[in-house]
Structures are given as C-alpha cells and as structure tokens.
PDB file of N, CA and C in Angstrom:
ATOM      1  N   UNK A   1     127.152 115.986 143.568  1.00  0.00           N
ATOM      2  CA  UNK A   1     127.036 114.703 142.899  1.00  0.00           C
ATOM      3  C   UNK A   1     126.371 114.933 141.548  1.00  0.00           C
ATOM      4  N   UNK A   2     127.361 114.358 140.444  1.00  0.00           N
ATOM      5  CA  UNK A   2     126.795 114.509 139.040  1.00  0.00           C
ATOM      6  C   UNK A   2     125.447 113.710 138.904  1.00  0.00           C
ATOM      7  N   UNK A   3     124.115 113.834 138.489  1.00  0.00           N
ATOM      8  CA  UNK A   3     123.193 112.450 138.190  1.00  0.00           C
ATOM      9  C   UNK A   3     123.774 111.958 136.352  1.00  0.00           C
ATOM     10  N   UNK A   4     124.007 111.006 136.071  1.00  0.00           N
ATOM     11  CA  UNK A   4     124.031 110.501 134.592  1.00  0.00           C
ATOM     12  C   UNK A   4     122.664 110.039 134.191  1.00  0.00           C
ATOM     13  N   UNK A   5     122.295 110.065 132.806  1.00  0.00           N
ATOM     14  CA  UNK A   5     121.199 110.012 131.870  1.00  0.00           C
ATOM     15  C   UNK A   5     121.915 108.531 131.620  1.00  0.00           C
ATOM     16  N   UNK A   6     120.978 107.609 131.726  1.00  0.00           N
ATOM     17  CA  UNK A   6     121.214 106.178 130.678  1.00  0.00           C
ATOM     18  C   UNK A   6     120.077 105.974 129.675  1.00  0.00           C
ATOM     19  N   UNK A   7     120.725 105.782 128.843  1.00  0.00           N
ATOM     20  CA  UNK A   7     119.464 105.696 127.563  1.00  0.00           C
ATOM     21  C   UNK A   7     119.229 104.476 128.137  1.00  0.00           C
ATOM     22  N   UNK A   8     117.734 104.246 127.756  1.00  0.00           N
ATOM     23  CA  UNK A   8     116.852 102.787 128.143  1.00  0.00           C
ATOM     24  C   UNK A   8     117.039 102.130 127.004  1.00  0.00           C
ATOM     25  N   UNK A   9     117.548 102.371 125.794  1.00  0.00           N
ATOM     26  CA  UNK A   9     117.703 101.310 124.663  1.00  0.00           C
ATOM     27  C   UNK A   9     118.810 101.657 124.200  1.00  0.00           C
ATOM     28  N   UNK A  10     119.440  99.999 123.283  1.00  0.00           N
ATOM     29  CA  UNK A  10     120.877 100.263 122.262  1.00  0.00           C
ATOM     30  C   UNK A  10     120.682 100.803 121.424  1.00  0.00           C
ATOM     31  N   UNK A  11     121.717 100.640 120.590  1.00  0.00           N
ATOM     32  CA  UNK A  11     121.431 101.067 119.431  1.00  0.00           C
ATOM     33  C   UNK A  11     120.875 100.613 118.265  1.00  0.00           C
ATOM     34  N   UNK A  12     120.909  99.638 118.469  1.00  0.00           N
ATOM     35  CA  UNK A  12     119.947  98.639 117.497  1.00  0.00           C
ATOM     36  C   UNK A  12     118.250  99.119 117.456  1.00  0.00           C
ATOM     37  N   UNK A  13     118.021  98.691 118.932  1.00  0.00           N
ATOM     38  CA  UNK A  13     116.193  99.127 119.521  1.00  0.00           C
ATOM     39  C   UNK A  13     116.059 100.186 119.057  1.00  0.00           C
ATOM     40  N   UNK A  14     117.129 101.288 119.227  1.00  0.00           N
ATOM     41  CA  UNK A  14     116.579 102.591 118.682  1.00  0.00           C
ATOM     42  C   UNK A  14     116.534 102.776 117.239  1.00  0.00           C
ATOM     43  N   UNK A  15     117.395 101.834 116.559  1.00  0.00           N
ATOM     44  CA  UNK A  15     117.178 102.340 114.580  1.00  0.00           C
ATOM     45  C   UNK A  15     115.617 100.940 114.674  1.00  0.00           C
ATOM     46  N   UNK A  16     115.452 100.082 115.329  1.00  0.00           N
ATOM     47  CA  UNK A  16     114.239  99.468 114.863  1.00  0.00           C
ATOM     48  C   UNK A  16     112.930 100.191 115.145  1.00  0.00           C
ATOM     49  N   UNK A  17     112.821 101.410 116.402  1.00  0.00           N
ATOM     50  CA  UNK A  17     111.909 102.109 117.076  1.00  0.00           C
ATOM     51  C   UNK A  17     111.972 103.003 115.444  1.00  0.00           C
ATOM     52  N   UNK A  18     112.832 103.738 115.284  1.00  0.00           N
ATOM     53  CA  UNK A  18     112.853 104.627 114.108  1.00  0.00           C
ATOM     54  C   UNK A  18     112.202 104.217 112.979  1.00  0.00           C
ATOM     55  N   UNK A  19     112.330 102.974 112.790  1.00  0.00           N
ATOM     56  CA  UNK A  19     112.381 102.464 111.382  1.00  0.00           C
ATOM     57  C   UNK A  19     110.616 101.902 110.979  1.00  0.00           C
ATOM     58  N   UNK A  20     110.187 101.560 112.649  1.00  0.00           N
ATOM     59  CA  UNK A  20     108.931 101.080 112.884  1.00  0.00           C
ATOM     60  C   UNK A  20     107.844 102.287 112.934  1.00  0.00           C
ATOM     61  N   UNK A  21     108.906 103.711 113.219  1.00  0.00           N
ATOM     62  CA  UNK A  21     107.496 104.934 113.323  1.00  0.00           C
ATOM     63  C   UNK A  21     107.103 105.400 111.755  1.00  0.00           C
ATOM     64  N   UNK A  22     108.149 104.304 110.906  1.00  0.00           N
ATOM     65  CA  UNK A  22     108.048 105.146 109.312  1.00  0.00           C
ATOM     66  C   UNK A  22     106.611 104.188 108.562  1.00  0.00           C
ATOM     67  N   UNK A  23     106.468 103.165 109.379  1.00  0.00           N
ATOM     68  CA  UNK A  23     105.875 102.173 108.936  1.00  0.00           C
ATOM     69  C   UNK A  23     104.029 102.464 109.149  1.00  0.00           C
ATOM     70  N   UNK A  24     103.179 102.842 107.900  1.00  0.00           N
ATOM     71  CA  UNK A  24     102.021 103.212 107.450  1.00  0.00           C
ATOM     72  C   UNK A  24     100.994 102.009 107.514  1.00  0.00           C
ATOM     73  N   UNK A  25     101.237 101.013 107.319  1.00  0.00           N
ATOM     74  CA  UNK A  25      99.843 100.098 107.360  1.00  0.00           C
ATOM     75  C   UNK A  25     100.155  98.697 107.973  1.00  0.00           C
ATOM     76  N   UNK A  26      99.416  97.825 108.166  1.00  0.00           N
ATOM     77  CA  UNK A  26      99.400  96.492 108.625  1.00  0.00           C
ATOM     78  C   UNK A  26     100.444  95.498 107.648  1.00  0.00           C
ATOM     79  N   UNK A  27     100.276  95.814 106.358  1.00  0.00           N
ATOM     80  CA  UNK A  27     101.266  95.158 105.337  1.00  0.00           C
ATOM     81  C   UNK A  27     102.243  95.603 105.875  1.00  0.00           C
ATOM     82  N   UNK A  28     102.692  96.601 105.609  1.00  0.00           N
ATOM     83  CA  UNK A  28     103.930  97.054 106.021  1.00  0.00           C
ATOM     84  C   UNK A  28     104.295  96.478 107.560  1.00  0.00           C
ATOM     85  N   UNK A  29     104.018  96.165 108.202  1.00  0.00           N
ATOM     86  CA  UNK A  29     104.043  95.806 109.196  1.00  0.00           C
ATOM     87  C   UNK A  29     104.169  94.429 109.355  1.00  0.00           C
ATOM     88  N   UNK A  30     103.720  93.455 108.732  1.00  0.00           N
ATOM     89  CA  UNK A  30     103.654  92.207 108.264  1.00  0.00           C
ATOM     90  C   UNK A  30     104.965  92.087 107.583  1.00  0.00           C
ATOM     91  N   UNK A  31     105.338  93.163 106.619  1.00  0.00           N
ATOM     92  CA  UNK A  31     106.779  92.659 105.901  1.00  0.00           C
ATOM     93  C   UNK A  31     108.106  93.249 106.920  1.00  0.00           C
ATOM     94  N   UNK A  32     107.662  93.551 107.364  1.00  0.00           N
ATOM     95  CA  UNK A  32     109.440  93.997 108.907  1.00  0.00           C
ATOM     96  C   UNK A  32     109.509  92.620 109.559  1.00  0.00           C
ATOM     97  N   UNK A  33     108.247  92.493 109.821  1.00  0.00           N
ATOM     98  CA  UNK A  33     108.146  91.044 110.784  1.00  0.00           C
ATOM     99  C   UNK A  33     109.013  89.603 110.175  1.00  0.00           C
ATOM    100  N   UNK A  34     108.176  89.905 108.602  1.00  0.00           N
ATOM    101  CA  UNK A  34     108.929  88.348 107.570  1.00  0.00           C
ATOM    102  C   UNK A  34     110.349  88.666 107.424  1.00  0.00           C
ATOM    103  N   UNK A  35     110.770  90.249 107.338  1.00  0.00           N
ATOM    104  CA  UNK A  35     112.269  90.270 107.169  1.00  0.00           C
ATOM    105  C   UNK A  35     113.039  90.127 108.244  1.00  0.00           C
ATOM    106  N   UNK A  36     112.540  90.633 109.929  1.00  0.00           N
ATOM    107  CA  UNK A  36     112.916  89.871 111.296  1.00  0.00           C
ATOM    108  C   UNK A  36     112.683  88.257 111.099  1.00  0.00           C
ATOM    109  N   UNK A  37     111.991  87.478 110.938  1.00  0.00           N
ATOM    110  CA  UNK A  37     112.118  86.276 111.395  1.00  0.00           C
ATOM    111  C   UNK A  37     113.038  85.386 110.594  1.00  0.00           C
ATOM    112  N   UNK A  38     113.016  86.214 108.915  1.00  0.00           N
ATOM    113  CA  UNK A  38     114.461  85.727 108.187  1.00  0.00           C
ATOM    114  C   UNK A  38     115.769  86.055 108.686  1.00  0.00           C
ATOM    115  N   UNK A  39     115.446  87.025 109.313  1.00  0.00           N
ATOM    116  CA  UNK A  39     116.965  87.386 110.130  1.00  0.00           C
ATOM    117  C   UNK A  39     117.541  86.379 110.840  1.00  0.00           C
ATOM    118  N   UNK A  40     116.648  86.177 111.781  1.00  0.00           N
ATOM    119  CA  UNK A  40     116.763  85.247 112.953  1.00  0.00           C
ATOM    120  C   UNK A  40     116.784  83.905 112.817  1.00  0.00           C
ATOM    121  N   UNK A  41     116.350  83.396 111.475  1.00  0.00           N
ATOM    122  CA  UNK A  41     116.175  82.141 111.393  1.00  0.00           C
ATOM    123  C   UNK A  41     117.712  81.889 110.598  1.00  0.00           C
ATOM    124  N   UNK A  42     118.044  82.621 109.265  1.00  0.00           N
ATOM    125  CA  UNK A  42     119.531  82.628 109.322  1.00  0.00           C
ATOM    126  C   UNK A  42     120.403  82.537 110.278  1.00  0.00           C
ATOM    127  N   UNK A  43     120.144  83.163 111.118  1.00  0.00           N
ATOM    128  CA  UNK A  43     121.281  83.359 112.070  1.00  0.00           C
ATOM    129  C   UNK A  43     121.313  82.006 112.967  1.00  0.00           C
ATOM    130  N   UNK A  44     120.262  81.440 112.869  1.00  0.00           N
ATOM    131  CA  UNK A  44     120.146  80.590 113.753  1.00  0.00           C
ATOM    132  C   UNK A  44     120.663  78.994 113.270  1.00  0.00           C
ATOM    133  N   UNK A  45     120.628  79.195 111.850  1.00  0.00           N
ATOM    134  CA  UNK A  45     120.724  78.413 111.113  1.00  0.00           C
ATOM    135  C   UNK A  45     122.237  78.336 110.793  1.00  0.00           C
ATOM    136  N   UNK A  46     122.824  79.512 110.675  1.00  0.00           N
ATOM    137  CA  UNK A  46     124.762  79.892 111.122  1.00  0.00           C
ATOM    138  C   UNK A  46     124.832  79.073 112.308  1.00  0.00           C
ATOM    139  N   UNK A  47     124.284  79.532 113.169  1.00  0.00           N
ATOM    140  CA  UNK A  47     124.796  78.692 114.584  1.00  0.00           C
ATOM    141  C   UNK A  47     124.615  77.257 114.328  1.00  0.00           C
ATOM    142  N   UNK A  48     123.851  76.340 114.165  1.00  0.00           N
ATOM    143  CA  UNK A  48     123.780  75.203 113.681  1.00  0.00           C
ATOM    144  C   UNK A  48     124.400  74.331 113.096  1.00  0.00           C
ATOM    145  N   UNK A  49     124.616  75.240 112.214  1.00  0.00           N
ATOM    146  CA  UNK A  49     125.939  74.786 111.034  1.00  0.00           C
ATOM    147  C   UNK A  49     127.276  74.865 111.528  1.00  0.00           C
ATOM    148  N   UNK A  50     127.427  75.790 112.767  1.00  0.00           N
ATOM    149  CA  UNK A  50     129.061  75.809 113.648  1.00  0.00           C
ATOM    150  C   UNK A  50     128.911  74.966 114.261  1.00  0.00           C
ATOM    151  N   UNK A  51     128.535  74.619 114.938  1.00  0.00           N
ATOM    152  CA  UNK A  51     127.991  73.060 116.156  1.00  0.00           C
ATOM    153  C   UNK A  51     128.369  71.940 115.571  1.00  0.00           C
ATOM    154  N   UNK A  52     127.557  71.791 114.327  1.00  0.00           N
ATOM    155  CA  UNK A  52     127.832  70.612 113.540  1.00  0.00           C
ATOM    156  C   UNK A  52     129.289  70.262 113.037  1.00  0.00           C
ATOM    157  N   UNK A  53     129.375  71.527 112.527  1.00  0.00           N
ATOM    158  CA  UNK A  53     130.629  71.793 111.997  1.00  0.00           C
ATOM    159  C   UNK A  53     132.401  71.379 112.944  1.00  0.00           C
ATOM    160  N   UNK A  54     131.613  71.805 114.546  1.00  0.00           N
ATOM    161  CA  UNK A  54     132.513  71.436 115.666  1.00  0.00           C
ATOM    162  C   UNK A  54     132.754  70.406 116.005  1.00  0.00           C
ATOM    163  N   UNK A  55     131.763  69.582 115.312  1.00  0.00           N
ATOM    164  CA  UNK A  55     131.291  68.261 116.283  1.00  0.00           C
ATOM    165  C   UNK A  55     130.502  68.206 117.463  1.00  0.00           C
ATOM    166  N   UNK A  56     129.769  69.771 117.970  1.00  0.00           N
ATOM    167  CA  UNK A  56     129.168  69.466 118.725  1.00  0.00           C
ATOM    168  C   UNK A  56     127.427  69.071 118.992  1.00  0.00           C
ATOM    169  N   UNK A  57     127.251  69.231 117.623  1.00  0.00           N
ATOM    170  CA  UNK A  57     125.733  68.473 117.502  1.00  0.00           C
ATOM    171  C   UNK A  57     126.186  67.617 116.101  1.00  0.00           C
ATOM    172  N   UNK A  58     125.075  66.500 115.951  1.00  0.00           N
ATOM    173  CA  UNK A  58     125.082  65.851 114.382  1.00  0.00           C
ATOM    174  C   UNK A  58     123.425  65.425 114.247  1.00  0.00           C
ATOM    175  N   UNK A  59     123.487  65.158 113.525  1.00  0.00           N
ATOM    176  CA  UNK A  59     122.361  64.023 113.131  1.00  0.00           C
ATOM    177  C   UNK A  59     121.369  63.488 114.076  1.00  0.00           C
ATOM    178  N   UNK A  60     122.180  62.848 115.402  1.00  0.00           N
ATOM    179  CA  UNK A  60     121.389  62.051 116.035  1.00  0.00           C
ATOM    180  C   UNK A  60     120.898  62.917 117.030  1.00  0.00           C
ATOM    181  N   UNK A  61     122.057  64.175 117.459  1.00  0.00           N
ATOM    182  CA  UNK A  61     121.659  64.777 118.600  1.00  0.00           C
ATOM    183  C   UNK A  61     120.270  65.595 118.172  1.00  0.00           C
ATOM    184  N   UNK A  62     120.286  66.495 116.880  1.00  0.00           N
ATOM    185  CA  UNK A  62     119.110  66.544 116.536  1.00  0.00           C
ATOM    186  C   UNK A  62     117.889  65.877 116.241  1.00  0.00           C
ATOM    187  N   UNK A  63     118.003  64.694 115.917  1.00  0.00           N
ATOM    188  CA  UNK A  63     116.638  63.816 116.186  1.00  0.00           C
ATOM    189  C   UNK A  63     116.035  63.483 117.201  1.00  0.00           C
ATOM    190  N   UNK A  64     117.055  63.594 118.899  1.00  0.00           N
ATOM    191  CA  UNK A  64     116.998  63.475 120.073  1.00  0.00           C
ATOM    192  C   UNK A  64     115.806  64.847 120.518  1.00  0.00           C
ATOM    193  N   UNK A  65     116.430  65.819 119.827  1.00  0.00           N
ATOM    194  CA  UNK A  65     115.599  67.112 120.511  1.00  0.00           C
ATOM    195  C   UNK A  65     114.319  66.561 120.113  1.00  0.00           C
ATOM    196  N   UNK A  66     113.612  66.071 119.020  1.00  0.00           N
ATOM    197  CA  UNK A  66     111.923  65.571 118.811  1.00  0.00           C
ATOM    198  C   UNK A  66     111.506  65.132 119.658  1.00  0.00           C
ATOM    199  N   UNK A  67     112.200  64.492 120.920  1.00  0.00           N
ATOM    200  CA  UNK A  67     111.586  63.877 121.856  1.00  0.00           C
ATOM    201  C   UNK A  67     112.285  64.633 123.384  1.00  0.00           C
ATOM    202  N   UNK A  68     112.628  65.606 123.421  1.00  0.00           N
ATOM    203  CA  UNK A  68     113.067  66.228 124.539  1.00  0.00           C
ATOM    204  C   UNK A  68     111.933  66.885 124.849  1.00  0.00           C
ATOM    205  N   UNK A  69     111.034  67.254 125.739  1.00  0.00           N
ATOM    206  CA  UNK A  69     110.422  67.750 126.959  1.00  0.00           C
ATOM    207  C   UNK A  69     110.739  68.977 128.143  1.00  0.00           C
ATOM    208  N   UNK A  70     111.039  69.975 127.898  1.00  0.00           N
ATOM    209  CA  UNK A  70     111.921  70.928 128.852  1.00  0.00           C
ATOM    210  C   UNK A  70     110.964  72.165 129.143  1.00  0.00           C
ATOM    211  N   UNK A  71     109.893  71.695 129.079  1.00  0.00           N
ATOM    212  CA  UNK A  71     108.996  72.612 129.205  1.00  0.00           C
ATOM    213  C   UNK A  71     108.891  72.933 131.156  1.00  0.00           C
ATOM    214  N   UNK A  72     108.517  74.110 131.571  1.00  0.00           N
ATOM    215  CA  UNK A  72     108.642  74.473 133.025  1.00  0.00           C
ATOM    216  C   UNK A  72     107.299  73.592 133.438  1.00  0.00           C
ATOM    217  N   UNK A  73     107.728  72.862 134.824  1.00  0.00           N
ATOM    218  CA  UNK A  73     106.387  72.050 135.260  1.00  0.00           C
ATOM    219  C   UNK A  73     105.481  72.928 136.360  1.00  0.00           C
ATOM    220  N   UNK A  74     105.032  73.594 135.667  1.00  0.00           N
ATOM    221  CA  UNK A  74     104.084  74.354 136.447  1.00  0.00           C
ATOM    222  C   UNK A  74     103.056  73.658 137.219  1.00  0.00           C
ATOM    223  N   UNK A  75     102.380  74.081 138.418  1.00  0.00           N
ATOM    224  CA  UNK A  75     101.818  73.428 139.491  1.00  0.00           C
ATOM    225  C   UNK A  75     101.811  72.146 139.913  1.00  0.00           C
ATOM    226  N   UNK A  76     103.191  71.831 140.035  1.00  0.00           N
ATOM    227  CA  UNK A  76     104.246  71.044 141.096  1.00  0.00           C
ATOM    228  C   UNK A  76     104.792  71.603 142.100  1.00  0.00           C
ATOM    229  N   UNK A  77     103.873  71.382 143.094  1.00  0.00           N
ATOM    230  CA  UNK A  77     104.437  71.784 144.638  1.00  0.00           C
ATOM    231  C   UNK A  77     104.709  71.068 145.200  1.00  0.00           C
ATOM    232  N   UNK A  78     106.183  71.343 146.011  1.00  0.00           N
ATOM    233  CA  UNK A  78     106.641  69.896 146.952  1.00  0.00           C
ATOM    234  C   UNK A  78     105.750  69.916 147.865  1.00  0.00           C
TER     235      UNK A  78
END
C-alpha cells in the first residue's frame, strides 16, 4: 500500500505564508493586513453589486439587514 503526502495548505496559504516570512516589523505587518481587508472588502462589494444588479437584493432589502438579529442564542436550553 502506497501512503500519499497531502499538503495541509493551497496554494494561495502557501504564497501568503511566504510572503508573511519576508515581512520585518509591525508596520509592515499592519500594511498586508490594510491591503487584505481592501481585498476583501472589494470583493465583497463585486458581490453586492451582482445581487443588486440581479434583482436579488435592492435598497430596502439592505436597510432590512440594520435590524436583522442572527446572532447564535447561546445559553438557551430546552
């Protein structure tokens, strides 16, 4: 019986692991973070704009989420 090796990360994790061992101080460290959360917030902001774009969110459905609640109800036991 052959055993196979699975890498524990993609390929992505592994160029961000790489990219994070080059990284020298707390600034530097601070600016990966601001250029991740611009990532993500674009992207998120693409998705948004397709929804809308679909018709499947508008205006109201987003003003609805200000008052949505979906938080887990922790220590509620039947």
């Amino acid at each position: 019986m052959e055993a196979t090796l699975r890498q524990p990360f993609n390929a992505a994790q592994i160029e961000l692991l790489t990219a994070m061992g080059s990284l020298k101080t707390e600034s530097d460290l601070r600016e990966l973070k601001l250029a991740m959360s611009k990532f993500f917030a674009e992207r998120a902001d693409r998705e948004l704009q397709r929804l809308m774009d679909q018709g499947v969110v508008n205006d109201e459905t987003i003003a609805n989420w200000e008052h949505e609640h979906m938080r887990t109800p922790y220590g509620q036991m039947p």
